[in-house]
Protein backbone atom coordinates (compact mmCIF):
# COMPACT_ATOMS: atom_id res chain seq x y z
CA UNK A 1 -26.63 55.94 29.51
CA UNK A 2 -30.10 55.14 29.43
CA UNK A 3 -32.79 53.61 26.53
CA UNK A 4 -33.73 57.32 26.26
CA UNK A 5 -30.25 58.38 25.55
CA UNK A 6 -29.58 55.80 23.05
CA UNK A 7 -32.90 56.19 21.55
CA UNK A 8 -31.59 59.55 20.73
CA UNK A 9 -29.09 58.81 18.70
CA UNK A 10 -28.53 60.11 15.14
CA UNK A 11 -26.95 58.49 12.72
CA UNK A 12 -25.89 62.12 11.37
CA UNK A 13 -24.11 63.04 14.19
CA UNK A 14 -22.20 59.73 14.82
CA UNK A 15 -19.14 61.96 15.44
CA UNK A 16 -20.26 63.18 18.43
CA UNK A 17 -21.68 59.72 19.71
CA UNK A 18 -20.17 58.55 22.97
CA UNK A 19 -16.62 57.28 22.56
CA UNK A 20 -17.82 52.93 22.61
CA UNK A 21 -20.74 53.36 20.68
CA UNK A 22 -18.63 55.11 17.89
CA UNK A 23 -16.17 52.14 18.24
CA UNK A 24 -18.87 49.34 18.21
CA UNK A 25 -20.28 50.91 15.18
CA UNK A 26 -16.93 51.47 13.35
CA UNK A 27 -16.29 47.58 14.75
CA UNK A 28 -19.63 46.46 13.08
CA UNK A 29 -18.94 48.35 9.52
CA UNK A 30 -15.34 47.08 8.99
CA UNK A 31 -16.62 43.73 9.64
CA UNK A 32 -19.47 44.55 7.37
CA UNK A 33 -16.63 45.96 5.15
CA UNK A 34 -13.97 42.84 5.47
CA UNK A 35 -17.13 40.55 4.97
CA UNK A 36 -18.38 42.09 1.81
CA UNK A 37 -15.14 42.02 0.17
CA UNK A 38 -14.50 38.89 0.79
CA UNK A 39 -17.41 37.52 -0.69
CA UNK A 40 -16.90 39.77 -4.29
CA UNK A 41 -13.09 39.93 -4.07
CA UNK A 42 -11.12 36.91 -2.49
CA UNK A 43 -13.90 34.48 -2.30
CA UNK A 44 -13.43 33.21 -6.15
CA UNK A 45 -9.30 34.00 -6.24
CA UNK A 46 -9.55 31.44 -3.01
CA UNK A 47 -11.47 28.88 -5.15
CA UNK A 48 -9.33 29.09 -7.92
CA UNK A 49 -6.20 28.77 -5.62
CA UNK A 50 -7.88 25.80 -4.33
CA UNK A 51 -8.01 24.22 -7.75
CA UNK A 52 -4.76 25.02 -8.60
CA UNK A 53 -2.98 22.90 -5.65
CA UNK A 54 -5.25 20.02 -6.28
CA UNK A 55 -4.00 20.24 -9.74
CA UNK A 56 -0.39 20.55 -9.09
CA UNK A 57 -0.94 17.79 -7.19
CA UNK A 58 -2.11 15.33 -10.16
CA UNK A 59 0.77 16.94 -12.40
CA UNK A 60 2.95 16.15 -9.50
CA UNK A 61 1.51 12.55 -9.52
CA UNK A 62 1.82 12.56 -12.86
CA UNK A 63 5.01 13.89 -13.49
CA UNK A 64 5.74 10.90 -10.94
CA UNK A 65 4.15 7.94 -13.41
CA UNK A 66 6.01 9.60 -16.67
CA UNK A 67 9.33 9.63 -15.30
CA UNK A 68 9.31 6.09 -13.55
CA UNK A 69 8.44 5.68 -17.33
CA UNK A 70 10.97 6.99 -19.34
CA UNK A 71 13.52 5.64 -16.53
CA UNK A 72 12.52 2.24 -17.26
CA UNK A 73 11.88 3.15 -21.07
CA UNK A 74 15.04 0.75 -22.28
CA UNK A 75 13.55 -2.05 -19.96
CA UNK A 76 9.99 -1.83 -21.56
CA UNK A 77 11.53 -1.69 -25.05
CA UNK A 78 13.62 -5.18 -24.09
CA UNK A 79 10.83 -6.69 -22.99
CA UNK A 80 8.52 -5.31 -26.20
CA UNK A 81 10.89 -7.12 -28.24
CA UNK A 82 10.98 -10.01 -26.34
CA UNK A 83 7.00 -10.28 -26.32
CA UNK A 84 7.36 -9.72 -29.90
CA UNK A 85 9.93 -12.61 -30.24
CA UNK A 86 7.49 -15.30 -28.10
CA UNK A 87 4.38 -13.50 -29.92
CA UNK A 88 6.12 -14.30 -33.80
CA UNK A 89 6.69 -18.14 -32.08
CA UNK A 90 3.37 -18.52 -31.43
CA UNK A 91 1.79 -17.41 -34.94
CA UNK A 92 4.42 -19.77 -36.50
CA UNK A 93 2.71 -22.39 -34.63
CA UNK A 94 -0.89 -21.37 -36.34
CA UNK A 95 -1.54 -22.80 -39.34
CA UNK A 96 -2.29 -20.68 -42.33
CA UNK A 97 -4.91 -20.72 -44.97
CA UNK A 98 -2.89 -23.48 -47.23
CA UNK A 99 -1.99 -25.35 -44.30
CA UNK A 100 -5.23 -26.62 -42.58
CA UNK A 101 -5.84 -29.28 -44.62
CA UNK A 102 -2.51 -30.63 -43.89
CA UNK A 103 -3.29 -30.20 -40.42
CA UNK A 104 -6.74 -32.86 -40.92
CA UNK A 105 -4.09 -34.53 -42.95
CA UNK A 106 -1.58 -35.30 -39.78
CA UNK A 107 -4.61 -35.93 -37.28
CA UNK A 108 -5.96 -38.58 -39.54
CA UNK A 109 -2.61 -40.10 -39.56
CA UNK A 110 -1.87 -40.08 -35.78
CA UNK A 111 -5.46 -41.71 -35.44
CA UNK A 112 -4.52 -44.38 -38.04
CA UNK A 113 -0.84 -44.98 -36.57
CA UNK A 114 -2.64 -45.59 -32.70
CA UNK A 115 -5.32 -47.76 -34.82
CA UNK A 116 -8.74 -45.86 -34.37
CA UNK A 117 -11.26 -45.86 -36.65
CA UNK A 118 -12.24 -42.27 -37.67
CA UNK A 119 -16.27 -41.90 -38.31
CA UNK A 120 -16.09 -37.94 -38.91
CA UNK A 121 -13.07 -35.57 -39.36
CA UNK A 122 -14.26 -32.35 -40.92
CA UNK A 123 -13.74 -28.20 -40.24
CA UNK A 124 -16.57 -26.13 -39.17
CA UNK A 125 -17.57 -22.59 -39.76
CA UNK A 126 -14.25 -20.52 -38.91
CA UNK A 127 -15.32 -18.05 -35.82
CA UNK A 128 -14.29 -14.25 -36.27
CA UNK A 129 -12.92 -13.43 -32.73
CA UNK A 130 -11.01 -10.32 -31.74
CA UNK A 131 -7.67 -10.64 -32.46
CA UNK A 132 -7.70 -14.35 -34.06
CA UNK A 133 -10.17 -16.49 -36.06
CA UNK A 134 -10.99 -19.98 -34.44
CA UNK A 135 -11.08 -22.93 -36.60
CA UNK A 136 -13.64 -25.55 -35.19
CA UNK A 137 -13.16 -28.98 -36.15
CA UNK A 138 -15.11 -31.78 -35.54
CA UNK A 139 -13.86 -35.80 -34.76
CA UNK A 140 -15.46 -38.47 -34.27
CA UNK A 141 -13.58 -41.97 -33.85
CA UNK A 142 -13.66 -45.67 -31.86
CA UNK A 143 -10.87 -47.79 -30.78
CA UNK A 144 -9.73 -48.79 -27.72
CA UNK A 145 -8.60 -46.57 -24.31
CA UNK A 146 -4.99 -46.72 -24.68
CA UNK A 147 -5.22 -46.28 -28.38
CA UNK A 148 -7.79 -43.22 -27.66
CA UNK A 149 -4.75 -41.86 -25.10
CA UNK A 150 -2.15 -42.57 -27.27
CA UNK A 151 -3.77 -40.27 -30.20
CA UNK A 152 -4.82 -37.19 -27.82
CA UNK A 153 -1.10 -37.54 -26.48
CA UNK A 154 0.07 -36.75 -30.00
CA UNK A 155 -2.06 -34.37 -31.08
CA UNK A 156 -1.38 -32.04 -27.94
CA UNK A 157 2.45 -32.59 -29.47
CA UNK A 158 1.69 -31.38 -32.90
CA UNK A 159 3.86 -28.41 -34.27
CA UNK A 160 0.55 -26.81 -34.05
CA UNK A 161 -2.15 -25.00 -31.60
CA UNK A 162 -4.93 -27.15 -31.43
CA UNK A 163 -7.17 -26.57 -28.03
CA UNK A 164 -9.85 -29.10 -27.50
CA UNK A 165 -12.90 -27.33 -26.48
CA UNK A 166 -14.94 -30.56 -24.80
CA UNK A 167 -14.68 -33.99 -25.67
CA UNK A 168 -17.81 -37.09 -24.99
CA UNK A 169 -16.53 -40.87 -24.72
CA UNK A 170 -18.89 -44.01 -24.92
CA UNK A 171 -18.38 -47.30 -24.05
CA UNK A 172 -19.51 -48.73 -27.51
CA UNK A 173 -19.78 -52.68 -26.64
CA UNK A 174 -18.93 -55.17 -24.59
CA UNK A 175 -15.31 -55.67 -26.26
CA UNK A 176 -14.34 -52.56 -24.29
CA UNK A 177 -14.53 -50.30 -27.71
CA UNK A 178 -15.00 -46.91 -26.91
CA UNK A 179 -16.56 -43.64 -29.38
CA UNK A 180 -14.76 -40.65 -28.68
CA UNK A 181 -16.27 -37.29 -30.00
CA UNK A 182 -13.89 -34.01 -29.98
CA UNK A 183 -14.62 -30.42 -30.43
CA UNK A 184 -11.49 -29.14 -31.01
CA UNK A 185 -9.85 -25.48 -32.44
CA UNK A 186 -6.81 -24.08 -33.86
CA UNK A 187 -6.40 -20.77 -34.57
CA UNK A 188 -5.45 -17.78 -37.51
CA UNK A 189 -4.10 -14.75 -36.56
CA UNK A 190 -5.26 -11.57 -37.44
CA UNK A 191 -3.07 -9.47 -35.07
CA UNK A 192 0.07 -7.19 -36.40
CA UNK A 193 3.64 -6.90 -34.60
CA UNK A 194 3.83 -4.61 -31.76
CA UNK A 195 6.04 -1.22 -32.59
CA UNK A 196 8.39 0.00 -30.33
């Protein structure tokens, strides 16, 4: 066929087209047609299958996580109580409202029994934290190196928490005297038990 011929062509009478033409043309619309129906029909149900196998994967994962959970559930709960055990030792060792002075009480006697000389032993502002409230207390003594050693020894051994934040130590004079000065804490709780 030539340009003429296909120039000549009518739409209209696409039945009686030559037999390729009418196949590249019925090629052309049911590509046009498969295309098209794609786009409005499958195009979002595709999406949306998409998104469902990514999300049975995470419940998968999850599903996973929960039942290495609940396997081990009697394990957590034993060790739950056991925190709670050690966690009911350790606020026994805090001192409570009535028994901070006591505390000063047994420091000032540990520094007299290792014979220091106490210049300052006092409480500062108590320090709202979290799950505790600090109790700052300030001491300031003299005596001798061993006798300084001796005391810190037995305060780190007393029935309760004291941390010492930072400490400064002087030589005072020439008879080998030394001025100690301790910022120390101890703590109150304000935490509950853990429920199972």
């Amino acid at each position: 066929m030539s340009m003429d011929s296909l120039r000549e062509l009518d739409i209209n009478e696409l039945p009686f087209w030559p037999r390729p033409f009418r196949i590249a043309v019925l090629v052309i619309i049911a590509i046009a047609v498969l295309g098209l129906s794609y786009h409005f029909i499958l195009a979002d149900e595709w999406a949306n299958y998409k998104r469902e196998v990514a999300k049975e994967s995470q419940l998968k994962q999850d599903y996973q996580t929960k039942y290495q959970t609940a396997v081990n559930l009697p394990l957590y709960r034993e060790q739950l109580e056991q925190l709670n055990s050690d966690l009911e030792t350790l606020l026994a060792m805090l001192p409570n409202d009535d028994e901070t002075p006591k505390l000063l009480d047994d420091i000032s006697l540990i520094g007299t029994k290792s014979g220091l000389r106490f210049d300052r032993i006092e409480w500062l502002m108590p320090q709202p934290r979290e799950f505790y409230t600090a109790l700052p207390m300030r001491i300031e003594l003299k005596g001798a190196y061993h006798q300084i050693g001796d005391f810190v020894g037995q305060m780190s051994s007393l029935d309760r928490i004291i941390s010492v934040k930072d400490f400064k130590m002087q030589l005072q004079d020439d008879e080998g005297t030394l001025s100690l000065s301790i910022n120390a804490e101890t703590y109150r709780q304000q935490t509950l038990r853990a429920q199972p």
